[in-house]
PDB file of N, CA and C in Angstrom:
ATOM      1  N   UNK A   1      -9.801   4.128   3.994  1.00  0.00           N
ATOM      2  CA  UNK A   1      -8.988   3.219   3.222  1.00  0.00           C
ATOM      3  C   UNK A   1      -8.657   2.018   4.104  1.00  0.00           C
ATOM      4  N   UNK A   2      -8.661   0.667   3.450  1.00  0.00           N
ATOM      5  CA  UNK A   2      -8.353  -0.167   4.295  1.00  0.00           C
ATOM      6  C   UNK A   2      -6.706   0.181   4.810  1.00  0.00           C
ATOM      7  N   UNK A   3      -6.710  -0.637   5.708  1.00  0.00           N
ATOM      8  CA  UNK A   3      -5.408  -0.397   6.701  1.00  0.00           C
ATOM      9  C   UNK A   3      -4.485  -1.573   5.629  1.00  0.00           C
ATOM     10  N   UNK A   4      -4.917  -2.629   5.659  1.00  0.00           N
ATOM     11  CA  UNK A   4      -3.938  -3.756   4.672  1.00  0.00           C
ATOM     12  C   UNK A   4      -3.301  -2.691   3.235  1.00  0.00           C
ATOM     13  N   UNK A   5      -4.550  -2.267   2.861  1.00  0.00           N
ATOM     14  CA  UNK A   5      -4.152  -1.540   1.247  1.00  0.00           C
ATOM     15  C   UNK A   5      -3.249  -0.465   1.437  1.00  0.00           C
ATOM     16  N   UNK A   6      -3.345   0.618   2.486  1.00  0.00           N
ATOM     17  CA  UNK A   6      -2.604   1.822   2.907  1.00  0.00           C
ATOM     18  C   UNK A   6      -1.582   1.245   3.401  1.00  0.00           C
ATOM     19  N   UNK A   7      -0.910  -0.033   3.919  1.00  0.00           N
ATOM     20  CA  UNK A   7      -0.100  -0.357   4.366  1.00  0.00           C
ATOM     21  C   UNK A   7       1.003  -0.992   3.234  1.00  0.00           C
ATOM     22  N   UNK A   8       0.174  -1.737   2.414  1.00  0.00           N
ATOM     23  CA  UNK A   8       0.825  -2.569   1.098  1.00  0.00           C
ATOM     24  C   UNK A   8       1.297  -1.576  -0.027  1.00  0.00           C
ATOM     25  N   UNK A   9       0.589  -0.520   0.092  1.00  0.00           N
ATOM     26  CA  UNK A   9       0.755   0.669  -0.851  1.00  0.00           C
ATOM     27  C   UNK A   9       2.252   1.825  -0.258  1.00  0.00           C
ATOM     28  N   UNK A  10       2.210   1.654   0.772  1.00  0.00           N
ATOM     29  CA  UNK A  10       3.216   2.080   1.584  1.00  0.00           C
ATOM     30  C   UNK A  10       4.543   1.163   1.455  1.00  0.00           C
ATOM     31  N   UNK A  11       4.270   0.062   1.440  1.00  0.00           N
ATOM     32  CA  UNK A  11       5.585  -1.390   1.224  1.00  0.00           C
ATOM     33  C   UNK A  11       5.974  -0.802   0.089  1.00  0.00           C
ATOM     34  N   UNK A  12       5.083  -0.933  -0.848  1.00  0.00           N
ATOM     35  CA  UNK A  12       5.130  -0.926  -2.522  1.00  0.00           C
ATOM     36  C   UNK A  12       5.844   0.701  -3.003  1.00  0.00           C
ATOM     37  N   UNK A  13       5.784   1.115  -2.043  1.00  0.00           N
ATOM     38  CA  UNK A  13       6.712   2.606  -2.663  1.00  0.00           C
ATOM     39  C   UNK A  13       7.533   3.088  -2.046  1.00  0.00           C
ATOM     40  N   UNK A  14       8.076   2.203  -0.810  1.00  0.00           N
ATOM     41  CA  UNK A  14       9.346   1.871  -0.293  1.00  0.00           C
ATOM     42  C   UNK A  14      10.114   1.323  -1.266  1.00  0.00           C
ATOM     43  N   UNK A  15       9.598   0.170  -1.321  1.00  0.00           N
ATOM     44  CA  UNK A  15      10.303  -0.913  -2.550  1.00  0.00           C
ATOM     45  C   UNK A  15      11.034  -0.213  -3.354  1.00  0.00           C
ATOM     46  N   UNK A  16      10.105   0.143  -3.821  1.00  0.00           N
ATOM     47  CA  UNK A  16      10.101   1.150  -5.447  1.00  0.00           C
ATOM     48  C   UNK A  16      11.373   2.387  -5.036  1.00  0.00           C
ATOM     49  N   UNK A  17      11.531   3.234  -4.114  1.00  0.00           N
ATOM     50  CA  UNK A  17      12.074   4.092  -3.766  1.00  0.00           C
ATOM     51  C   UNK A  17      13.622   3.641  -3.098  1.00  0.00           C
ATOM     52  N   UNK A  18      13.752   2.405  -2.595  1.00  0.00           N
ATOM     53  CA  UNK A  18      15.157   1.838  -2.229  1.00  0.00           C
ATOM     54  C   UNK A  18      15.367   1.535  -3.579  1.00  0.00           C
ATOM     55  N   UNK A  19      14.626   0.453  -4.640  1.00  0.00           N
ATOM     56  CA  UNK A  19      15.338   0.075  -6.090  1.00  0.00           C
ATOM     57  C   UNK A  19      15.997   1.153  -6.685  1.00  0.00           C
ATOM     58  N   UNK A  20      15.097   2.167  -6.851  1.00  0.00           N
ATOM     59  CA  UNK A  20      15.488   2.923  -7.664  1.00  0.00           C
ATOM     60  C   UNK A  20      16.814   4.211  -6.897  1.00  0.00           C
ATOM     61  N   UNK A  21      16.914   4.154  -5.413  1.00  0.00           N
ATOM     62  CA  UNK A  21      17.910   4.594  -4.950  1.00  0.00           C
ATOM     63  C   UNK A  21      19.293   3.995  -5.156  1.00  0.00           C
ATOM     64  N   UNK A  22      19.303   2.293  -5.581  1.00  0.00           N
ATOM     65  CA  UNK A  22      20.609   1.461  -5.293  1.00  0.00           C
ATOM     66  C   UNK A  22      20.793   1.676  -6.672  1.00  0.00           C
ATOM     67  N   UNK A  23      19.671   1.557  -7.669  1.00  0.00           N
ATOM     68  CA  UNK A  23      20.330   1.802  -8.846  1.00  0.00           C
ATOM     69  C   UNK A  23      20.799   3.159  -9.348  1.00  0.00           C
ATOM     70  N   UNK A  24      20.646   3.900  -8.859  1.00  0.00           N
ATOM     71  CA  UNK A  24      20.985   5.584  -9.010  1.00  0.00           C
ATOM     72  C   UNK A  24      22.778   5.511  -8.539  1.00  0.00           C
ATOM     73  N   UNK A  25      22.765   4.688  -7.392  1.00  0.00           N
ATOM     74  CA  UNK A  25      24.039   5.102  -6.426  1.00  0.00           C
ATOM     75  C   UNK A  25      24.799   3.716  -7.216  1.00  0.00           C
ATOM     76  N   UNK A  26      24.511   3.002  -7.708  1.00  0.00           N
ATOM     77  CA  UNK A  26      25.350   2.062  -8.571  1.00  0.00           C
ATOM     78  C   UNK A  26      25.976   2.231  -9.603  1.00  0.00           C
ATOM     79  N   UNK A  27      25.146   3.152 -10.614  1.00  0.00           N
ATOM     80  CA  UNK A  27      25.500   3.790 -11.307  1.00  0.00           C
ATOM     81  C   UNK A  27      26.098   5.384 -11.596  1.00  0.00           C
ATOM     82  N   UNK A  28      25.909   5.505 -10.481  1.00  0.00           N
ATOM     83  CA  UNK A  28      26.923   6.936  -9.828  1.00  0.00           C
ATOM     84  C   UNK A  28      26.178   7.789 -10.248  1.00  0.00           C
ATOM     85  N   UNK A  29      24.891   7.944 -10.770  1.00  0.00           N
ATOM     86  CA  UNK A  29      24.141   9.322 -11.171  1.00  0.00           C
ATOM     87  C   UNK A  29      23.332   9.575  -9.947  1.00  0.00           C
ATOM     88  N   UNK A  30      23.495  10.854  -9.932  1.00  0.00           N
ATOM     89  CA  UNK A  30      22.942  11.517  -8.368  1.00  0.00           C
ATOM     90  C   UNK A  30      21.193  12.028  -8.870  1.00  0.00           C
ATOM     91  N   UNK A  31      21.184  12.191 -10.032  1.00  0.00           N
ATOM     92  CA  UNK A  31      20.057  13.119 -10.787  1.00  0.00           C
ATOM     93  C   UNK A  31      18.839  11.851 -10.491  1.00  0.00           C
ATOM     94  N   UNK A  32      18.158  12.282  -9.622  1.00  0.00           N
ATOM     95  CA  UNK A  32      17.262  11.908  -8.821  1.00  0.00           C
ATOM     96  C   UNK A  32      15.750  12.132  -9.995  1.00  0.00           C
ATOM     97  N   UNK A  33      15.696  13.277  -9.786  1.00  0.00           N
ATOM     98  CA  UNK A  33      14.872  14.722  -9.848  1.00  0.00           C
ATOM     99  C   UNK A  33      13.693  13.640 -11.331  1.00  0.00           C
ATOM    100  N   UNK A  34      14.117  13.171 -12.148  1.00  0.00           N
ATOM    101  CA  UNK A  34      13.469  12.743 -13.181  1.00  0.00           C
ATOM    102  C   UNK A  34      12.606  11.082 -12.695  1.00  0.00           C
ATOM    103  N   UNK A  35      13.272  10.553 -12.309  1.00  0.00           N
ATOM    104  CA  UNK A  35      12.584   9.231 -11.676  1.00  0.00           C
ATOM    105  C   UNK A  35      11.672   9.480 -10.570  1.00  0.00           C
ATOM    106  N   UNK A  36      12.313  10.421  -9.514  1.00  0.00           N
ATOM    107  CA  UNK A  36      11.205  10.679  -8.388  1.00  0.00           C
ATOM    108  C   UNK A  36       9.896  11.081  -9.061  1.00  0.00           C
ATOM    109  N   UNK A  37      10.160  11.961  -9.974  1.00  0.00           N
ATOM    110  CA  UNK A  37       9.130  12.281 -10.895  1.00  0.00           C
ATOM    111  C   UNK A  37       8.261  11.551 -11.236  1.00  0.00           C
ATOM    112  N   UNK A  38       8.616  10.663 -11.647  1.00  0.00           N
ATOM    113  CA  UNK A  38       7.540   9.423 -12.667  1.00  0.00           C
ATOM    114  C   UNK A  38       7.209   8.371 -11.169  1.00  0.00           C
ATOM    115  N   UNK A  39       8.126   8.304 -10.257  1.00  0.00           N
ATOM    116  CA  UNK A  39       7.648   7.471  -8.873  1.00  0.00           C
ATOM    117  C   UNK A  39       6.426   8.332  -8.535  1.00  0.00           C
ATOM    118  N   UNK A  40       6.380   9.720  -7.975  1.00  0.00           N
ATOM    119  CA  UNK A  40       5.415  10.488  -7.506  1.00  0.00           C
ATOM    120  C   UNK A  40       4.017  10.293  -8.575  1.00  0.00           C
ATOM    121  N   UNK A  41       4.380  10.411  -9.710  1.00  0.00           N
ATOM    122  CA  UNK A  41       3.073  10.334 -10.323  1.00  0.00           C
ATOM    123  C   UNK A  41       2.650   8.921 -10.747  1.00  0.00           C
ATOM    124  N   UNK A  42       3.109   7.992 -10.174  1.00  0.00           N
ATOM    125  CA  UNK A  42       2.883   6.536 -10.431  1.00  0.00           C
ATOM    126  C   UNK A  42       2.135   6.035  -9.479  1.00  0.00           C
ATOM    127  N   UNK A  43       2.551   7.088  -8.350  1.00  0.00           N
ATOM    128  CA  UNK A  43       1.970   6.770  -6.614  1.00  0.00           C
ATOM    129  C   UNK A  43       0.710   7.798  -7.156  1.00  0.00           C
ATOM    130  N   UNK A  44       0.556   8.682  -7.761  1.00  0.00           N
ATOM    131  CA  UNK A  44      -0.621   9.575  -7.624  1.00  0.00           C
ATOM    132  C   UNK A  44      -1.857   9.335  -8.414  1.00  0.00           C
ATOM    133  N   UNK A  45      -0.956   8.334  -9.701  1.00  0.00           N
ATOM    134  CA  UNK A  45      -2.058   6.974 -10.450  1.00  0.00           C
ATOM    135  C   UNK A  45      -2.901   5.910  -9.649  1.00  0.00           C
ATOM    136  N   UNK A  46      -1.966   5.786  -8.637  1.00  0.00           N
ATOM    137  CA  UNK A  46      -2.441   4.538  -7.820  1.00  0.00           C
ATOM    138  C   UNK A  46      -3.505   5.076  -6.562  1.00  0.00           C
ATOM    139  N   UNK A  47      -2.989   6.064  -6.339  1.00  0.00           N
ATOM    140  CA  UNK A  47      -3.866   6.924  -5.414  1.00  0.00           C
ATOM    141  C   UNK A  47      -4.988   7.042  -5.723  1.00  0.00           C
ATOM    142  N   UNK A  48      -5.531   7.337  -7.156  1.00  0.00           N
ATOM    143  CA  UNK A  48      -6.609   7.619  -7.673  1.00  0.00           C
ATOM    144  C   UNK A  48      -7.816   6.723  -7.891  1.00  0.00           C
ATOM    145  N   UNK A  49      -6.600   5.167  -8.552  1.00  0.00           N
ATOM    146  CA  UNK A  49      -7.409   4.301  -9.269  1.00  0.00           C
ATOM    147  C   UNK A  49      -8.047   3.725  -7.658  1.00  0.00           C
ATOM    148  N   UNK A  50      -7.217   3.608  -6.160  1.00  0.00           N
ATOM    149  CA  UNK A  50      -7.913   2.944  -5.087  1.00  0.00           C
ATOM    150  C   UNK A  50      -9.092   4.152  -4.401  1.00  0.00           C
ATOM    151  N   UNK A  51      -9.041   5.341  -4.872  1.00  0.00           N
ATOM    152  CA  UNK A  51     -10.272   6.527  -4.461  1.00  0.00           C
ATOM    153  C   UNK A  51     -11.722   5.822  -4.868  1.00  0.00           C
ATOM    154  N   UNK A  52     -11.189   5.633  -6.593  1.00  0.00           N
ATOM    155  CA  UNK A  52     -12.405   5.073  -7.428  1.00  0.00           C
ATOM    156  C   UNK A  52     -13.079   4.384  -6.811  1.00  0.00           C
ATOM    157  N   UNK A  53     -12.332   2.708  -6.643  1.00  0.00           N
ATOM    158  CA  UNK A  53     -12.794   1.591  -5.796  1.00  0.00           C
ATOM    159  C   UNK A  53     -13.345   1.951  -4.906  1.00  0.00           C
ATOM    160  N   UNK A  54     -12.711   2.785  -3.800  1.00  0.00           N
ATOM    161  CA  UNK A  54     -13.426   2.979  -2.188  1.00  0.00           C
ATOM    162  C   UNK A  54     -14.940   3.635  -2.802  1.00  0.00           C
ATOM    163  N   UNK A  55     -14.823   4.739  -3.353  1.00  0.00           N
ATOM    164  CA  UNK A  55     -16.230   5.179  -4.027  1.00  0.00           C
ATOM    165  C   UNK A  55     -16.895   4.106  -4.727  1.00  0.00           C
ATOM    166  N   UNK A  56     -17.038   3.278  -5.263  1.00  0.00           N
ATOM    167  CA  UNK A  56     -17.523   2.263  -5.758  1.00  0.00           C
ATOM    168  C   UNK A  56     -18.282   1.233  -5.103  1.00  0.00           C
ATOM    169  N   UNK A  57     -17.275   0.956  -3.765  1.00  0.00           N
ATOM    170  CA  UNK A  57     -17.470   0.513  -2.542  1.00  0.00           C
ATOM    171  C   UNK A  57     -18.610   1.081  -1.210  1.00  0.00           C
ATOM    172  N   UNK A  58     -18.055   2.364  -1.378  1.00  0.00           N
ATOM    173  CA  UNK A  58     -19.199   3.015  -0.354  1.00  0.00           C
ATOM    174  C   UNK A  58     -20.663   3.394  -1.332  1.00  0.00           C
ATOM    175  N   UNK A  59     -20.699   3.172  -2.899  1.00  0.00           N
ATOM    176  CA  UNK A  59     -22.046   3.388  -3.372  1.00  0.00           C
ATOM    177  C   UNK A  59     -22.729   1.767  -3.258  1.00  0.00           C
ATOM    178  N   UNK A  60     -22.025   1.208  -3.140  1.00  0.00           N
ATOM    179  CA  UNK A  60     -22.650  -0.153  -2.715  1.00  0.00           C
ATOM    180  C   UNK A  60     -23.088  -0.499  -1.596  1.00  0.00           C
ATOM    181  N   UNK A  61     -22.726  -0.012  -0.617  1.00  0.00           N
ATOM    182  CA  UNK A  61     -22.998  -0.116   0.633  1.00  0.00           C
ATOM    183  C   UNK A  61     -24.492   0.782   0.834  1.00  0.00           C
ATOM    184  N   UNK A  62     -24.273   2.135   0.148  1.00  0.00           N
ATOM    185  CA  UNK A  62     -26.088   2.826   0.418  1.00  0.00           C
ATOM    186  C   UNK A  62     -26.830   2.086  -0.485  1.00  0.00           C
ATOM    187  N   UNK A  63     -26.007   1.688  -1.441  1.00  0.00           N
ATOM    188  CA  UNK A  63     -27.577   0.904  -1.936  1.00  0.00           C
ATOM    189  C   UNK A  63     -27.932  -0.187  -1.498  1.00  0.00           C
ATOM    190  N   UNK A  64     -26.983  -1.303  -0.470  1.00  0.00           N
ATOM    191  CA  UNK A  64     -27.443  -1.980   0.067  1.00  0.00           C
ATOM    192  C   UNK A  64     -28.360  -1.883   1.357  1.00  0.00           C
ATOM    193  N   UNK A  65     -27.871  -0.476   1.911  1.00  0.00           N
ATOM    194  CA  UNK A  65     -28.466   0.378   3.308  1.00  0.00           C
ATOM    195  C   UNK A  65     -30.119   0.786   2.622  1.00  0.00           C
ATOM    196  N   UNK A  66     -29.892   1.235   1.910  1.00  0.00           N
ATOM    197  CA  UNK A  66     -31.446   1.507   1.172  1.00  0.00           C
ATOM    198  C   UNK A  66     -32.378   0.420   0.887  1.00  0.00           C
ATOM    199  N   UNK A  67     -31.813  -0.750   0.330  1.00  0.00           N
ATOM    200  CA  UNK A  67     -32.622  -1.814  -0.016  1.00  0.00           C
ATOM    201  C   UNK A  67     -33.019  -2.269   1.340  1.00  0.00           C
ATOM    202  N   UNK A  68     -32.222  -2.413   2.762  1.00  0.00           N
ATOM    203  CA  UNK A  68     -32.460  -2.955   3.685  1.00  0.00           C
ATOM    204  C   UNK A  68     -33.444  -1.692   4.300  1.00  0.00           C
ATOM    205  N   UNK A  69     -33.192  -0.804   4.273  1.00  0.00           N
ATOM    206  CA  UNK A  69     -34.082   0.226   4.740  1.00  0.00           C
ATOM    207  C   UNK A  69     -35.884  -0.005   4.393  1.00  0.00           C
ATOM    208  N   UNK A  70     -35.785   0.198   3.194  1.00  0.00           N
ATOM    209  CA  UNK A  70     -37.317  -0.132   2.365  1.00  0.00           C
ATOM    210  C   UNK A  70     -37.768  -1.577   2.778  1.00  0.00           C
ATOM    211  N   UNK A  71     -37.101  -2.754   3.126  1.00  0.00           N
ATOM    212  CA  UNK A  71     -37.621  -3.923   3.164  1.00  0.00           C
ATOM    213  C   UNK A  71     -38.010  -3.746   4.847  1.00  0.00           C
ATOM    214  N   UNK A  72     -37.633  -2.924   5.605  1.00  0.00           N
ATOM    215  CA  UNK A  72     -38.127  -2.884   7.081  1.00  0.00           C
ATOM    216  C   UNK A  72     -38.915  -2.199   7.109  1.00  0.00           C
ATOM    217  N   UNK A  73     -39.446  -0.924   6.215  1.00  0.00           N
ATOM    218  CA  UNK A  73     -40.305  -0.536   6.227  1.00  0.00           C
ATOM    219  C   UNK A  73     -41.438  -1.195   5.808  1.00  0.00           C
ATOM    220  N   UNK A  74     -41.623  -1.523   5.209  1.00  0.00           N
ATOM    221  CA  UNK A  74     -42.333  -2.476   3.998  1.00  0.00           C
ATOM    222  C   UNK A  74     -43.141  -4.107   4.820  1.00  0.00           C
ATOM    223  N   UNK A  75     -41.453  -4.529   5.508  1.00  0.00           N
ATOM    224  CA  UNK A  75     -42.052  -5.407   6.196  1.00  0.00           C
ATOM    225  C   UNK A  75     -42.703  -4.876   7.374  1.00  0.00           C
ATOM    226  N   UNK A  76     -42.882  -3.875   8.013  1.00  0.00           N
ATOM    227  CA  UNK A  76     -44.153  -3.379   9.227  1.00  0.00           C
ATOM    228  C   UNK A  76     -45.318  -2.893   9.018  1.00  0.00           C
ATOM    229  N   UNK A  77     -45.417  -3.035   7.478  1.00  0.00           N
ATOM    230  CA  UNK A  77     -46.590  -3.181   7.242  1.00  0.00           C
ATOM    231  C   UNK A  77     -47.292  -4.178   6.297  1.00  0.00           C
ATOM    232  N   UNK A  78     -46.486  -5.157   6.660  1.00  0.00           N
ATOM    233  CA  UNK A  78     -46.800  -6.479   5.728  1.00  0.00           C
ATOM    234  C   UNK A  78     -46.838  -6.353   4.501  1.00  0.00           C
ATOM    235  N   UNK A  79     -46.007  -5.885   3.531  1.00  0.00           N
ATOM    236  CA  UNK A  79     -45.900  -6.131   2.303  1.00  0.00           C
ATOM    237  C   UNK A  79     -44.136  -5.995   1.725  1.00  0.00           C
ATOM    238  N   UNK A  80     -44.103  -7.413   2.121  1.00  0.00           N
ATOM    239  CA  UNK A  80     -42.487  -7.718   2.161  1.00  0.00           C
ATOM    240  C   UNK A  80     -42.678  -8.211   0.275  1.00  0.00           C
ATOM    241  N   UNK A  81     -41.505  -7.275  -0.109  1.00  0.00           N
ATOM    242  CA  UNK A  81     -41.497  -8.171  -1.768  1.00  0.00           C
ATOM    243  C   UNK A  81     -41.116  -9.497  -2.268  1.00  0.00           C
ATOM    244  N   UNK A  82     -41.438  -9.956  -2.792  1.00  0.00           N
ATOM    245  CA  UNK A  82     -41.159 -11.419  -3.116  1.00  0.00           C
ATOM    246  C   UNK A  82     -40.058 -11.373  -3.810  1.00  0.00           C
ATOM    247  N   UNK A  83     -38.898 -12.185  -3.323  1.00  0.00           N
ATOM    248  CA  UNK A  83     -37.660 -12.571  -3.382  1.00  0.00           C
ATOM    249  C   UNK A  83     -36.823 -11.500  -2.671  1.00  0.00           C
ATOM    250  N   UNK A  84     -37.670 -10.510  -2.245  1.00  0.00           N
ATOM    251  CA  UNK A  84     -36.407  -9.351  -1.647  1.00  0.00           C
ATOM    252  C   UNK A  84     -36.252  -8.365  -2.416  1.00  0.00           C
ATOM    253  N   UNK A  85     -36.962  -8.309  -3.635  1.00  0.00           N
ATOM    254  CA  UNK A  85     -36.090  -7.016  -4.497  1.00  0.00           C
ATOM    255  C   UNK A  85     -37.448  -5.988  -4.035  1.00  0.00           C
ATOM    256  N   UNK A  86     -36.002  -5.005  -4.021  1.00  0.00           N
ATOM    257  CA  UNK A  86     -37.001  -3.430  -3.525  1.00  0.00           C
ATOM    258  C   UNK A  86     -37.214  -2.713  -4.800  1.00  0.00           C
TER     259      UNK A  86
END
């Protein structure tokens, strides 16, 4: 995971976790238990949807590793494809 995103994602549920602490203690209700709730699974939404991406990310990368793979092969024996596509 990038370090910026694991870090911003970390800000972002601080944030989220002081707001929703000042407004708990402002309003004098201690009953936590239902908001942490919907925080935890809001963080476990977000968890998921940046898994996707990174997977998305690393299938792009072998297929770029592959295309570069085949074009070195290809080019040592002189038959490099025209424009690059493998």
């Amino acid at each position: 995971m990038n370090e910026n995103l694991k870090y911003g994602l970390l800000f972002a549920l601080g944030l989220t976790a002081g707001a929703l602490g000042a407004v708990a203690l402002s309003r004098g209700k201690l009953n936590l238990k239902p908001a942490m709730a919907d925080l935890v699974a809001a963080g476990m939404e977000i968890k998921e949807k940046a898994a996707a991406v990174i997977e998305r990310c690393r299938e792009e990368v072998e297929d770029v590793v592959a295309e570069a793979d085949h074009v070195r092969k290809t080019k040592g024996k002189g038959k490099v494809p025209a424009g690059g596509d493998a």
